[in-house]
Protein backbone atom coordinates (compact mmCIF):
# COMPACT_ATOMS: atom_id res chain seq x y z
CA UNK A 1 110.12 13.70 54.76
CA UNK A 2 106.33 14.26 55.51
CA UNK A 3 104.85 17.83 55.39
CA UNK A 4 103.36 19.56 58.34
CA UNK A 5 99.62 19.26 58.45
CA UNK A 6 98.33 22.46 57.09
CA UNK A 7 94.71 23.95 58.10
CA UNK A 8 93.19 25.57 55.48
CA UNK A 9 90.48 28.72 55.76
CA UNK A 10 87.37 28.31 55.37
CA UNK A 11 87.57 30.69 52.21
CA UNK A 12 90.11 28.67 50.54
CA UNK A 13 87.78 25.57 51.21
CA UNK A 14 85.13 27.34 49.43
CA UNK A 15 86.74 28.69 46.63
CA UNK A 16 87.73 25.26 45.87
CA UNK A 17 84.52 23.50 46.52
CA UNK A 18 82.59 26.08 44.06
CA UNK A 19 85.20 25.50 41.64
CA UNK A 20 84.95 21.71 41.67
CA UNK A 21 80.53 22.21 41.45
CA UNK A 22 81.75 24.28 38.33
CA UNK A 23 83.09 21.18 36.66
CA UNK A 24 85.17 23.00 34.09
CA UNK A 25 88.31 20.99 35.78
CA UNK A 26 88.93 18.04 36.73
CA UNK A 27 89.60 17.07 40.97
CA UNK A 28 93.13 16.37 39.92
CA UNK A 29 93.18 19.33 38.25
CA UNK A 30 91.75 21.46 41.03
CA UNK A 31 94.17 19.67 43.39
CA UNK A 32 97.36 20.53 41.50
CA UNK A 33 95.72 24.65 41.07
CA UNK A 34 95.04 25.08 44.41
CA UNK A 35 97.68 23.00 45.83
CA UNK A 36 95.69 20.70 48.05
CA UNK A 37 95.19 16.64 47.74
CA UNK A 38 92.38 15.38 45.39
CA UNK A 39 90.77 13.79 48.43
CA UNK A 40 90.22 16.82 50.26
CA UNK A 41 87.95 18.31 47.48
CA UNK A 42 85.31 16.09 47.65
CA UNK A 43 83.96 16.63 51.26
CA UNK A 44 84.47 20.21 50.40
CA UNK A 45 82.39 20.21 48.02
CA UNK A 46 79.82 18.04 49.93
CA UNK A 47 79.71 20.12 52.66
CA UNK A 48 79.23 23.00 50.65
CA UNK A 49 76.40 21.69 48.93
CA UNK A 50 74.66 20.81 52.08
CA UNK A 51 75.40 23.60 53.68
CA UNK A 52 73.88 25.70 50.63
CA UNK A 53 70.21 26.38 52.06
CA UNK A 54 71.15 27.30 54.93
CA UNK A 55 72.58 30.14 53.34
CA UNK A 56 68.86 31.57 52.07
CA UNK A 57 67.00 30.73 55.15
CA UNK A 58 69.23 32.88 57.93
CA UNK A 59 67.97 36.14 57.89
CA UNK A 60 64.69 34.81 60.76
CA UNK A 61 66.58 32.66 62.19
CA UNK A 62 69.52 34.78 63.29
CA UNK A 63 67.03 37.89 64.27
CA UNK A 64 65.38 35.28 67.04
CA UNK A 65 68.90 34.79 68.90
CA UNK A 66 70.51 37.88 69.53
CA UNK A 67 66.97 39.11 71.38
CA UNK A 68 67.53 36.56 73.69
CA UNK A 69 71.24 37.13 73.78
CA UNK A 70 70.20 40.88 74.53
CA UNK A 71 67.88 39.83 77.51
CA UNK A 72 70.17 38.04 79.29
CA UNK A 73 72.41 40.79 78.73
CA UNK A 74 70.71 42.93 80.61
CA UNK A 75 70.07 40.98 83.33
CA UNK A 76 73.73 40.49 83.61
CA UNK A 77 74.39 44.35 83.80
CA UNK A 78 71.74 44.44 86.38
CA UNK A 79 73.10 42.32 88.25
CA UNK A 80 76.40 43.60 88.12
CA UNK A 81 75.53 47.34 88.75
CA UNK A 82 73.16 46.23 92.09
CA UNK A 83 76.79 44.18 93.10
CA UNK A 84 78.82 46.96 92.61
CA UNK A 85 76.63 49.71 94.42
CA UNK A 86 76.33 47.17 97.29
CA UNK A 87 80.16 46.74 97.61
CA UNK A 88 80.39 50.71 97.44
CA UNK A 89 77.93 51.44 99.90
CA UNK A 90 79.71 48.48 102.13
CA UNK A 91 83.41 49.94 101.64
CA UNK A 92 82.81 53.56 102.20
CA UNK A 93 80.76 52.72 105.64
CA UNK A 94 83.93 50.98 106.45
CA UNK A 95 85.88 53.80 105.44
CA UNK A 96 88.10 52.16 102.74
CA UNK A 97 86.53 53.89 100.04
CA UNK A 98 87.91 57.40 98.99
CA UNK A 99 85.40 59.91 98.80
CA UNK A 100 86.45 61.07 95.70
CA UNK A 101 84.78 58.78 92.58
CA UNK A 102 86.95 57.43 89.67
């Protein structure tokens, strides 16, 4: 009887990737410690490896996003708040709208 397939976190991934870049083990080895199949750790550690610079260059990359994330933001807030005052002013001149705010 087969296994389930099992996803495994991206921390285990790692921790098993850096260990194979190590080289004090053998993939076998690794596979048998961290109880995964020897084919997995090669992509792992692939990935990992190509993944690597991206890991020094982030800090100007990710500062340029979020401003733009902000900006839209607030457009979206503006938006909403100019929507919302109209549908007040609209339901209290029909008199469906308590007096009394929330």
């Amino acid at each position: 009887m087969r296994r389930p397939r099992r996803n495994h976190s991206p921390a285990l991934k790692a921790k098993v990737a850096l260990a194979a870049i190590r080289g004090d083990q053998t993939l076998a080895e690794l596979a048998q410690q961290f109880d995964v199949h020897p084919n997995q750790i090669k992509p792992w550690k692939a990935q990992l490896l190509a993944g690597m610079p991206d890991v020094f260059e982030g800090a100007g990359k990710q500062a340029a996003a979020p401003e733009s994330e902000v900006t839209a933001l607030h457009a979206k807030i503006g938006q909403l708040t100019l929507e919302n005052d109209f549908l007040e002013g609209a339901l209290s001149k029909a008199g469906l709208l308590p007096s009394a705010r929330r």
